[in-house]
PDB file of N, CA and C in Angstrom:
ATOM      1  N   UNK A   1      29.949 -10.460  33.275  1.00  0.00           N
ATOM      2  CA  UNK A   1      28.846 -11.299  33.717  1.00  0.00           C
ATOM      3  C   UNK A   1      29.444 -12.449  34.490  1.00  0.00           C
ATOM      4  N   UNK A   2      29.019 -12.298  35.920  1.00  0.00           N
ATOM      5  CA  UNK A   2      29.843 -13.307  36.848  1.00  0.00           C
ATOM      6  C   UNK A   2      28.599 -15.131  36.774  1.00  0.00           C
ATOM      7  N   UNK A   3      29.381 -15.778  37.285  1.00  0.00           N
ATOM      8  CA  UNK A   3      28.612 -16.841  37.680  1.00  0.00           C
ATOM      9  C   UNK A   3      27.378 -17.164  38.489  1.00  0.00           C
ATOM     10  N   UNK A   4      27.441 -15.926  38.882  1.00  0.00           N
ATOM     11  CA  UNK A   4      26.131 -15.758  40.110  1.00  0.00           C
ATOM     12  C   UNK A   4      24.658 -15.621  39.744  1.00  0.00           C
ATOM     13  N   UNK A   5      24.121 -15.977  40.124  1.00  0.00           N
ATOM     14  CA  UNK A   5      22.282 -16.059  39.697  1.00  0.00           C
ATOM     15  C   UNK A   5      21.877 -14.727  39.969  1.00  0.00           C
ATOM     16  N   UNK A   6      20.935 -14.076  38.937  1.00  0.00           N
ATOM     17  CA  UNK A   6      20.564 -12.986  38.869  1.00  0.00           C
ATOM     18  C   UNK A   6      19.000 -13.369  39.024  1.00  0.00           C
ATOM     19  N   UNK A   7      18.523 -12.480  39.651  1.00  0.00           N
ATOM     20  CA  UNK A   7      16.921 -12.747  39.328  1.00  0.00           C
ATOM     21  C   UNK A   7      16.073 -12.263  38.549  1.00  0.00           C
ATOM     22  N   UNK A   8      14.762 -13.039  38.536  1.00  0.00           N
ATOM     23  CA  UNK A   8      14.151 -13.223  37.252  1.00  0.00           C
ATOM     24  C   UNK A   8      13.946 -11.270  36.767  1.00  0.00           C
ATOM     25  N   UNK A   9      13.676 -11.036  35.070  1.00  0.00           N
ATOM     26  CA  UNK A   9      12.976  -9.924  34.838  1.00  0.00           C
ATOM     27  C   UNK A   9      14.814  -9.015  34.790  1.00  0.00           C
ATOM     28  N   UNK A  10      16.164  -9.056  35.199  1.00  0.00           N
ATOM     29  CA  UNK A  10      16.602  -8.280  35.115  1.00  0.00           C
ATOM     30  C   UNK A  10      17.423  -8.253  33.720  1.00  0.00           C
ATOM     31  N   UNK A  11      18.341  -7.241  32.968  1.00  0.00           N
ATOM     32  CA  UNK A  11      18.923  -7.305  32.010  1.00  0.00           C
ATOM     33  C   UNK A  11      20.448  -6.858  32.288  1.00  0.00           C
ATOM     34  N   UNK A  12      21.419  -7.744  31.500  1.00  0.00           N
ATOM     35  CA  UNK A  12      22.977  -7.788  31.645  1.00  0.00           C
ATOM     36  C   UNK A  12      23.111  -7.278  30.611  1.00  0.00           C
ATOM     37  N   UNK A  13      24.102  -6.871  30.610  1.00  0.00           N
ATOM     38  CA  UNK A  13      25.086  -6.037  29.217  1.00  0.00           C
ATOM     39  C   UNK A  13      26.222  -6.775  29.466  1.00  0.00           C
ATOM     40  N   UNK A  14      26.579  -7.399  28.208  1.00  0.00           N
ATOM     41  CA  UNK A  14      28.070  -7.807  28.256  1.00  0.00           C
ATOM     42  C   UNK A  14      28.568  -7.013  26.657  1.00  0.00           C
ATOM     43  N   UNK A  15      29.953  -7.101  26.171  1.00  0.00           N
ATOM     44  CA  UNK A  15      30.495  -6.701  25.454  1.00  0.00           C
ATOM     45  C   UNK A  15      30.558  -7.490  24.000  1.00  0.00           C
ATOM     46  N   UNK A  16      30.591  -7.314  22.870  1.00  0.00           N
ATOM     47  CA  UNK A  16      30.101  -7.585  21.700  1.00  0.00           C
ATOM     48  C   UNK A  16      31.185  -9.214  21.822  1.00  0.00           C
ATOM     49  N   UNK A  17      32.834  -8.722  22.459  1.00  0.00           N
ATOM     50  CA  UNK A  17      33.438  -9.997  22.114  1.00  0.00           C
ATOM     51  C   UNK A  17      33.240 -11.429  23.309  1.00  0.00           C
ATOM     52  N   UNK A  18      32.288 -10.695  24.724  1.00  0.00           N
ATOM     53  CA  UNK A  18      31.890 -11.379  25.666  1.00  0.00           C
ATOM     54  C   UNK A  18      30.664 -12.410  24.757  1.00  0.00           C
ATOM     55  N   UNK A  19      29.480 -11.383  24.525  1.00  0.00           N
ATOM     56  CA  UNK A  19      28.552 -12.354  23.975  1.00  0.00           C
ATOM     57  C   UNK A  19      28.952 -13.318  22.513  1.00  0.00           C
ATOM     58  N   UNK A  20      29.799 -12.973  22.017  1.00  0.00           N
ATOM     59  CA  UNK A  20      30.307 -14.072  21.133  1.00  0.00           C
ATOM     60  C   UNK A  20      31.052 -15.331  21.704  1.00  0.00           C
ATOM     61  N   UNK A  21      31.845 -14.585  22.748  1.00  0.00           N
ATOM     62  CA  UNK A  21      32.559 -16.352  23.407  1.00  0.00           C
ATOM     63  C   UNK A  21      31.520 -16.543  24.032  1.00  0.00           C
ATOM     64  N   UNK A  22      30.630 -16.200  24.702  1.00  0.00           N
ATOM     65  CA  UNK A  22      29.702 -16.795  25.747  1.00  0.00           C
ATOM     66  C   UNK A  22      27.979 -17.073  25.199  1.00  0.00           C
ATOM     67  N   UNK A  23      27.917 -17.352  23.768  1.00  0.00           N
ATOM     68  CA  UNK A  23      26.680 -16.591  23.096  1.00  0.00           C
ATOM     69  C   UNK A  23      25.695 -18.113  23.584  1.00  0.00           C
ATOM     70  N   UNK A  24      26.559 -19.153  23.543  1.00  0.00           N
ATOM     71  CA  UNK A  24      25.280 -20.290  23.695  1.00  0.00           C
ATOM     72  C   UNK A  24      24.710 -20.230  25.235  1.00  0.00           C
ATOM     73  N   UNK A  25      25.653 -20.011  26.086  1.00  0.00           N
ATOM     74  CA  UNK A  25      25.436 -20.106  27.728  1.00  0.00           C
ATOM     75  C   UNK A  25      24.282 -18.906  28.054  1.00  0.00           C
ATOM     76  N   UNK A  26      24.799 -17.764  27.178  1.00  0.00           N
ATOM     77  CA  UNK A  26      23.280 -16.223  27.144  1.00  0.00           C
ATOM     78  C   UNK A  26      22.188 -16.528  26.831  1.00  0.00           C
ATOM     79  N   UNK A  27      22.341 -17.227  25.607  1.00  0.00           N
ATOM     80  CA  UNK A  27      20.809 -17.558  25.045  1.00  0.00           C
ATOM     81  C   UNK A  27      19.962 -18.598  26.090  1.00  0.00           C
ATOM     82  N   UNK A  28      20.857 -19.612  26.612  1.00  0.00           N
ATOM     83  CA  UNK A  28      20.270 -20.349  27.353  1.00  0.00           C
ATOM     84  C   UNK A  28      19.604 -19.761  28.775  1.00  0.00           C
ATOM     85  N   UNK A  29      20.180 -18.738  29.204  1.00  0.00           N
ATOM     86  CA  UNK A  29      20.203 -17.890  30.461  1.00  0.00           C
ATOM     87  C   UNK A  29      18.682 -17.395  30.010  1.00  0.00           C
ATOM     88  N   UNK A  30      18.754 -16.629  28.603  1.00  0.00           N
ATOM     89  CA  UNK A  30      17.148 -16.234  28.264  1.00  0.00           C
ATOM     90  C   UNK A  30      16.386 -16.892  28.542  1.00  0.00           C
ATOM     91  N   UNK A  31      16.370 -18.009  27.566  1.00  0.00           N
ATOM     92  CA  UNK A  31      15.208 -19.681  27.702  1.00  0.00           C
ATOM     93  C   UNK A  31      15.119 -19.489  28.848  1.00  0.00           C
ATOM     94  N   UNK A  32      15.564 -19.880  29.939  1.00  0.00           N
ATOM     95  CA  UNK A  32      15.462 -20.461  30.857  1.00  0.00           C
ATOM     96  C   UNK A  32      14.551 -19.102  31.853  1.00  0.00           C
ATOM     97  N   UNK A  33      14.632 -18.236  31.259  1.00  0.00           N
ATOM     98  CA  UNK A  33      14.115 -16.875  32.033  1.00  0.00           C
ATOM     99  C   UNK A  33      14.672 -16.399  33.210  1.00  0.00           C
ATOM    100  N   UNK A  34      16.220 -16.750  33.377  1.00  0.00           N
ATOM    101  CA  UNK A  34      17.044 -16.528  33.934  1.00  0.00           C
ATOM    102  C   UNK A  34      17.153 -14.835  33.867  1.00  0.00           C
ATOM    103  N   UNK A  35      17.816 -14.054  32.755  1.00  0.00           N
ATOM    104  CA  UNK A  35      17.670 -12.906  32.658  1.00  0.00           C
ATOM    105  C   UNK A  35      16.290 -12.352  31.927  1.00  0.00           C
ATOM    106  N   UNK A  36      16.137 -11.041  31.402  1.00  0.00           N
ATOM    107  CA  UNK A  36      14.659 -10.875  30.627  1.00  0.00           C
ATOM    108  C   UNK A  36      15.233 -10.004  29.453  1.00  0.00           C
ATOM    109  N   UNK A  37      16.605  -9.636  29.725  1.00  0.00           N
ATOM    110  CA  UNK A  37      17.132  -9.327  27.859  1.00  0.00           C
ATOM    111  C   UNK A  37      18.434  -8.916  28.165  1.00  0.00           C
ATOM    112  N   UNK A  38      19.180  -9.330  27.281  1.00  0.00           N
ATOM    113  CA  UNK A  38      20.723  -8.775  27.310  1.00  0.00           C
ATOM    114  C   UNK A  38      20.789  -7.492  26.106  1.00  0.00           C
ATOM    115  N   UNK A  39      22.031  -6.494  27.053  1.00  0.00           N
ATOM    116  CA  UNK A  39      22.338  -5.288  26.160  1.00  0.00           C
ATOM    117  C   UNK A  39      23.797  -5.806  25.714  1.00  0.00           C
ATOM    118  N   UNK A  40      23.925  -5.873  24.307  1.00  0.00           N
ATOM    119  CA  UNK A  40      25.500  -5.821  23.328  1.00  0.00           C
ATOM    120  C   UNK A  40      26.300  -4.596  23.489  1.00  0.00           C
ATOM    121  N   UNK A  41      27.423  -4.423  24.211  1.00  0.00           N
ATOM    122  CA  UNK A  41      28.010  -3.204  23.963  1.00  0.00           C
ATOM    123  C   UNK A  41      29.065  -3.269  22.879  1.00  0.00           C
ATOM    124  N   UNK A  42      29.137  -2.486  22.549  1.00  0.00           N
ATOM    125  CA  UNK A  42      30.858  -1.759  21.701  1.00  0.00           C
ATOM    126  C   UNK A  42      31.011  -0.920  22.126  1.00  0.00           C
ATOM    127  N   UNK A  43      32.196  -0.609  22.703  1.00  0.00           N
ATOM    128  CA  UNK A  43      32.771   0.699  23.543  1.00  0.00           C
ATOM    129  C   UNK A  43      32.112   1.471  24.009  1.00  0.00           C
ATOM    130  N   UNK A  44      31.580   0.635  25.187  1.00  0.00           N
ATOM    131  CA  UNK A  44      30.561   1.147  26.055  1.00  0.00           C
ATOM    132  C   UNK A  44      29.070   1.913  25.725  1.00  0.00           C
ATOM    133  N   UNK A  45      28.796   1.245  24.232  1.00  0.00           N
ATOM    134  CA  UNK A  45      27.715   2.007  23.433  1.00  0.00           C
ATOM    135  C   UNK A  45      27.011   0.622  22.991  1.00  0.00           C
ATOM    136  N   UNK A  46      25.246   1.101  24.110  1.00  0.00           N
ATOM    137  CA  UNK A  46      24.988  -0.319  23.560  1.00  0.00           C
ATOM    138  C   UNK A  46      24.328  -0.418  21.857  1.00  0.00           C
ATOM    139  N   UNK A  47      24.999  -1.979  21.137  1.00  0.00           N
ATOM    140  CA  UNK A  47      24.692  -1.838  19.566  1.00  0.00           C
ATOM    141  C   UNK A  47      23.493  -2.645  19.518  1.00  0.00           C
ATOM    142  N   UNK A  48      22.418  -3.842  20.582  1.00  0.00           N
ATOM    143  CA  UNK A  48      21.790  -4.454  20.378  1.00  0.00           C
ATOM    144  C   UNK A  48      21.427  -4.685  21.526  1.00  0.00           C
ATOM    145  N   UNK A  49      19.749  -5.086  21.738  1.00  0.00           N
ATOM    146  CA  UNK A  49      19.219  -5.453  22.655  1.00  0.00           C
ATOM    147  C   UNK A  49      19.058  -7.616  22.527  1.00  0.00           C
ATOM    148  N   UNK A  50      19.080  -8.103  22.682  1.00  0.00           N
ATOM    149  CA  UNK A  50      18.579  -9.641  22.668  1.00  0.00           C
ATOM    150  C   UNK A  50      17.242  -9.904  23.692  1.00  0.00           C
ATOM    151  N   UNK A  51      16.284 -10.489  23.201  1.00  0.00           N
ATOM    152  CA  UNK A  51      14.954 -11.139  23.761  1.00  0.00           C
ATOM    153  C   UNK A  51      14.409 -11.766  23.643  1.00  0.00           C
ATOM    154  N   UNK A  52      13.755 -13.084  24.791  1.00  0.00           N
ATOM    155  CA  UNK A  52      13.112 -13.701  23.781  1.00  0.00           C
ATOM    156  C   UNK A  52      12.020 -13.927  23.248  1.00  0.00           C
ATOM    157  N   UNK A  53      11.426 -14.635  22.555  1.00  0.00           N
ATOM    158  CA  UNK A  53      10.065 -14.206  21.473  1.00  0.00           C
ATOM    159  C   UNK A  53       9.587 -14.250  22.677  1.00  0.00           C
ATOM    160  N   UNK A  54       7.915 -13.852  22.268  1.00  0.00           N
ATOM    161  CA  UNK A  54       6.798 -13.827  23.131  1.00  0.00           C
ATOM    162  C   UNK A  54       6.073 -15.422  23.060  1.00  0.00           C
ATOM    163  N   UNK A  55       5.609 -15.751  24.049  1.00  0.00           N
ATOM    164  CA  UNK A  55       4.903 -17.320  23.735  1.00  0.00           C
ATOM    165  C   UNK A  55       3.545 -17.541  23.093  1.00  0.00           C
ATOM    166  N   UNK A  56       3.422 -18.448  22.427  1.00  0.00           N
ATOM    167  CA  UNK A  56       2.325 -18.288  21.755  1.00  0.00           C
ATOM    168  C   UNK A  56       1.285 -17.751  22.221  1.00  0.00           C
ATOM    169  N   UNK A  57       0.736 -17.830  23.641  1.00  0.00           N
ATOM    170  CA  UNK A  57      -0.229 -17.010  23.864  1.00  0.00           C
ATOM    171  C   UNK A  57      -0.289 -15.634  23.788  1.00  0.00           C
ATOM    172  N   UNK A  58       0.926 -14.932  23.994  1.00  0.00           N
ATOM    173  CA  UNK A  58       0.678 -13.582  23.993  1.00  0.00           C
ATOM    174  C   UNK A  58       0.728 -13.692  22.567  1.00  0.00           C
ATOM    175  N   UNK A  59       1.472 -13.848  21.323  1.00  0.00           N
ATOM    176  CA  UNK A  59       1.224 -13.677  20.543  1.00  0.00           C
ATOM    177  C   UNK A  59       0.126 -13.715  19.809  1.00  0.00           C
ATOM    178  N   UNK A  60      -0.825 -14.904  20.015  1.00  0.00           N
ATOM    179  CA  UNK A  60      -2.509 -14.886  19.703  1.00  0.00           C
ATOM    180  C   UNK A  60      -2.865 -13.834  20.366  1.00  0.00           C
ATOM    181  N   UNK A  61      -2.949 -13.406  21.613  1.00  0.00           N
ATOM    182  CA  UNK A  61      -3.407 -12.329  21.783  1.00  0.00           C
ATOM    183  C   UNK A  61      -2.647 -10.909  21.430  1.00  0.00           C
ATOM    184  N   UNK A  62      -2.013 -10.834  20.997  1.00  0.00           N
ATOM    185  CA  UNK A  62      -1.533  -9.474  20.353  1.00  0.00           C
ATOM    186  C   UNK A  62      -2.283  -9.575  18.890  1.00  0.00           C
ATOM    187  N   UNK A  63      -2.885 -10.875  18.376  1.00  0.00           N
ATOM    188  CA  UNK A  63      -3.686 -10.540  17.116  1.00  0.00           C
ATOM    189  C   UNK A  63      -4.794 -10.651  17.470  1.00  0.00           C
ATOM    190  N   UNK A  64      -5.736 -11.140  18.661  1.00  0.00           N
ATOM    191  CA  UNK A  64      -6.970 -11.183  18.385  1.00  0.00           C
ATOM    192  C   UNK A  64      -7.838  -9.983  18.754  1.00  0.00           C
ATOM    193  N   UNK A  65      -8.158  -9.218  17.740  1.00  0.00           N
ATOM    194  CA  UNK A  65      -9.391  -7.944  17.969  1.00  0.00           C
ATOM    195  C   UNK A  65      -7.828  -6.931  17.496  1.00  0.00           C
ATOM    196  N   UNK A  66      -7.173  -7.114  16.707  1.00  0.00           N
ATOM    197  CA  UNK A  66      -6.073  -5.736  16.107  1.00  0.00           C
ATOM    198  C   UNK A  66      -7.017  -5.224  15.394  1.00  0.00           C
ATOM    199  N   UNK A  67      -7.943  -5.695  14.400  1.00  0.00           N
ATOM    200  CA  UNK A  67      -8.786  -4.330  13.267  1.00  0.00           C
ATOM    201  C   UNK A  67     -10.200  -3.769  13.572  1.00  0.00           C
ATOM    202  N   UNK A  68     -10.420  -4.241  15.028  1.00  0.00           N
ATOM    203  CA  UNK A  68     -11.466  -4.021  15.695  1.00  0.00           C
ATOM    204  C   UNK A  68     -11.885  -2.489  15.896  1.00  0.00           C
ATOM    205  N   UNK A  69     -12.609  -1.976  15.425  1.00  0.00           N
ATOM    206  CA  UNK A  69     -13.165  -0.671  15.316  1.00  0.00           C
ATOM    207  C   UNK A  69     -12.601   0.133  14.029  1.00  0.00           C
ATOM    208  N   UNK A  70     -11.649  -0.878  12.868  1.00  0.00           N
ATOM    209  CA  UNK A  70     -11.524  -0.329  11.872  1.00  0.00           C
ATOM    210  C   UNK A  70     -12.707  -0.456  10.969  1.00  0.00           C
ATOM    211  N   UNK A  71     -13.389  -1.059  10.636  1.00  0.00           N
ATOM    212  CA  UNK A  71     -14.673  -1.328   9.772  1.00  0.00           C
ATOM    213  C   UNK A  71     -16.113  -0.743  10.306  1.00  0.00           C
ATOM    214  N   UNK A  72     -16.637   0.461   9.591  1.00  0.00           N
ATOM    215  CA  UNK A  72     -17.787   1.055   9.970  1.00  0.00           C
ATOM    216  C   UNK A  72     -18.897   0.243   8.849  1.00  0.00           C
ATOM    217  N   UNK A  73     -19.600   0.196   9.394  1.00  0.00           N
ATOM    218  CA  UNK A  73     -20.963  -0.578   8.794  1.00  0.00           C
ATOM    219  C   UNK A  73     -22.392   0.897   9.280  1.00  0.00           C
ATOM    220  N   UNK A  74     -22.577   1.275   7.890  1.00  0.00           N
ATOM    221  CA  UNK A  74     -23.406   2.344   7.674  1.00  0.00           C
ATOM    222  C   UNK A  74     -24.878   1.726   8.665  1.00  0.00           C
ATOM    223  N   UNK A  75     -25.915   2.437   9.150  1.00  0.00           N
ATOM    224  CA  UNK A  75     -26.571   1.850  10.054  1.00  0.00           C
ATOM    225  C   UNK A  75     -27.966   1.590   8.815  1.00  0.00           C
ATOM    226  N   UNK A  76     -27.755   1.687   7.507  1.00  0.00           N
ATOM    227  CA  UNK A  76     -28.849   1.027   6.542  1.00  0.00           C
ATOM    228  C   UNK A  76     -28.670   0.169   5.891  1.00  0.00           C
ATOM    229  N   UNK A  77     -27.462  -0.564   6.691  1.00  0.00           N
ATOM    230  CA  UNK A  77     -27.109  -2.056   5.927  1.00  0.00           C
ATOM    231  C   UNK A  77     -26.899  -2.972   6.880  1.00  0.00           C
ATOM    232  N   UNK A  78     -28.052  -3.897   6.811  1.00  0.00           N
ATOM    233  CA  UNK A  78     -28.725  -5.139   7.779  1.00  0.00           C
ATOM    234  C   UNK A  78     -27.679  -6.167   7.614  1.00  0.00           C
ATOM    235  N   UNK A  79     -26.689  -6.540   8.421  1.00  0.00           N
ATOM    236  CA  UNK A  79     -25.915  -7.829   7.873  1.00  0.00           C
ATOM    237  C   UNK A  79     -26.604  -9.004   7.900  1.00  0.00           C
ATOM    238  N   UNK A  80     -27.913  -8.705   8.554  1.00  0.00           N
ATOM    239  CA  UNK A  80     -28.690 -10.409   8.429  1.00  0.00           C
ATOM    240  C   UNK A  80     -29.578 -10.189   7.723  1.00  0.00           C
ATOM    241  N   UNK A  81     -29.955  -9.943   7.170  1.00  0.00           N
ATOM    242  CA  UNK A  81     -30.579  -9.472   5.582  1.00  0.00           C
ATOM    243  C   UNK A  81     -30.347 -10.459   4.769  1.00  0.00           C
ATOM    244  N   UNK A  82     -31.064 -11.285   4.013  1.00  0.00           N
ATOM    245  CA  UNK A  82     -30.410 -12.090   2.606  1.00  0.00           C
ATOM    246  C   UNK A  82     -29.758 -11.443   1.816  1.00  0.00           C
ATOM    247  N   UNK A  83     -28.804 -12.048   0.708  1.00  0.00           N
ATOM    248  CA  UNK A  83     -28.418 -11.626   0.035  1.00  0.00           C
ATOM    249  C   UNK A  83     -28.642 -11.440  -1.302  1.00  0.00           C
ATOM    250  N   UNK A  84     -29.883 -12.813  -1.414  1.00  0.00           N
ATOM    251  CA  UNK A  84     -30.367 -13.244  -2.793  1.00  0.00           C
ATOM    252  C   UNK A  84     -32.000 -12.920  -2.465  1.00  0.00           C
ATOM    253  N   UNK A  85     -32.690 -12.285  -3.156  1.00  0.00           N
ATOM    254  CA  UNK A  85     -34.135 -12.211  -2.932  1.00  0.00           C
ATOM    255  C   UNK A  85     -34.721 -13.263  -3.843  1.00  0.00           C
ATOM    256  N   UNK A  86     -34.210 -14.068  -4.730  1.00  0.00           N
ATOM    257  CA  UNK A  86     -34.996 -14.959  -5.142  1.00  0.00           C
ATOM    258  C   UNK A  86     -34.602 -16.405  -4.883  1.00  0.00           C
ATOM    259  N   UNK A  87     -35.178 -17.302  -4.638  1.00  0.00           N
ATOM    260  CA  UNK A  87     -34.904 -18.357  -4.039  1.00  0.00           C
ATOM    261  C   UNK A  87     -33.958 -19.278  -5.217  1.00  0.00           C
ATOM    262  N   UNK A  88     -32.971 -20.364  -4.460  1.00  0.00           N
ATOM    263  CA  UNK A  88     -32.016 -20.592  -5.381  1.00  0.00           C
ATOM    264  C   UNK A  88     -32.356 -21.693  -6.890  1.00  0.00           C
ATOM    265  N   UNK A  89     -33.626 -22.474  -6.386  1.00  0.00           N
ATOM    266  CA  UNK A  89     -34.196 -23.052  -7.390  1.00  0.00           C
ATOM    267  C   UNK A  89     -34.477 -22.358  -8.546  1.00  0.00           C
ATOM    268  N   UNK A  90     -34.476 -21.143  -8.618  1.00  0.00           N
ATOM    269  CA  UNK A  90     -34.786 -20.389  -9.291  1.00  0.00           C
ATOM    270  C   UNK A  90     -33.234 -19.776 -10.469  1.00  0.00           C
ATOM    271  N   UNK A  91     -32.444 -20.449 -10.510  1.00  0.00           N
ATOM    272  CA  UNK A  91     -31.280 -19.940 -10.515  1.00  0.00           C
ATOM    273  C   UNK A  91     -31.007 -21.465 -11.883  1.00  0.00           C
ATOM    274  N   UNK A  92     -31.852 -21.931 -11.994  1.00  0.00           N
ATOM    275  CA  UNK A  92     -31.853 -23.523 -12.764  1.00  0.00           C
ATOM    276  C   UNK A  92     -30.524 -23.922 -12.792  1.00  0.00           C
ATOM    277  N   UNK A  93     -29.749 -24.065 -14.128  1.00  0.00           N
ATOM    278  CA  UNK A  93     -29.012 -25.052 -14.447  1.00  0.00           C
ATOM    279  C   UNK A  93     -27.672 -24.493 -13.416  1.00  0.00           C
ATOM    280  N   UNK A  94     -27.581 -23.272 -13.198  1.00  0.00           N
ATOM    281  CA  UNK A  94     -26.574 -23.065 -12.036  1.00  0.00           C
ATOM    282  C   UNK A  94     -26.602 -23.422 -10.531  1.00  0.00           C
ATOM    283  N   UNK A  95     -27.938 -23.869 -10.329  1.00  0.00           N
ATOM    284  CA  UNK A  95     -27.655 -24.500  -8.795  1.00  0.00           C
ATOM    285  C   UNK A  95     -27.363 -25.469  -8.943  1.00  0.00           C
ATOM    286  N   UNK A  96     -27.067 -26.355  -9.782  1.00  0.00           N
ATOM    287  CA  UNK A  96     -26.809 -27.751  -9.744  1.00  0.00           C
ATOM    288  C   UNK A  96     -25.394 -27.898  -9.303  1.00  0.00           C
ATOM    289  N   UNK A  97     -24.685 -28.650  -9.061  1.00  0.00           N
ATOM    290  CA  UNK A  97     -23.532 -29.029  -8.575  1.00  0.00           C
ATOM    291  C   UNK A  97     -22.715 -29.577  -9.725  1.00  0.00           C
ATOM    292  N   UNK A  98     -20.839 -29.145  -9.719  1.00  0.00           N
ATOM    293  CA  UNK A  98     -20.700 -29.513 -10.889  1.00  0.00           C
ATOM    294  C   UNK A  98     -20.742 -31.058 -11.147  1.00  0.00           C
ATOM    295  N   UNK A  99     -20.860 -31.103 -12.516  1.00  0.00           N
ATOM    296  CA  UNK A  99     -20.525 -31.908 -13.225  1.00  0.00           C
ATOM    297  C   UNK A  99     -21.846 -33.327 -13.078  1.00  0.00           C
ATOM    298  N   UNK A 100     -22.771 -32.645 -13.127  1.00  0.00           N
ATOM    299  CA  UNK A 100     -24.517 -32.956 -12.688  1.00  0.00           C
ATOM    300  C   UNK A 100     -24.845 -32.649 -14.831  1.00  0.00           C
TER     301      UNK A 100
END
């Protein structure tokens, strides 16, 4: 891995004892979005990919709507329907609030 600017999105492979002498200057190369992932070799066999996280936005969006179309709701159950058919006054010394 020479001194020269690579552009954005590409990935370097250096060697397991390269990225150890050079491991703070790589990581920074990531941050900076200098490269978009380094390959670890050992004898010419790569042992690890490096990347860096995703930013919070993609990450909110990699969770928002994940269990979406897991939950079937039978079509004879009204979700706006009450739940209580008798009104809560009716419920005496338990509607009160504690310690009433």
């Amino acid at each position: 891995m020479g001194p020269e600017q690579k552009p954005r999105g590409t990935t370097i492979s250096v060697t397991a004892t390269e990225f150890r002498r050079r491991c703070g200057d790589i990581l920074d190369r990531l941050d900076r979005g200098e490269v978009e992932r380094v390959a670890i070799t050992k004898r010419g066999r790569i042992v690890a990919v490096v990347i860096p996280p995703e930013s919070k936005r993609e990450m909110i969006k990699g969770i928002w709507g994940f269990m979406r179309g897991s939950v079937i709701i039978p079509d004879e159950i009204d979700l706006t329907d009450p739940i209580c058919d008798e009104p809560f006054a009716s419920l005496g010394e338990r509607s009160k609030p504690h310690g009433w």
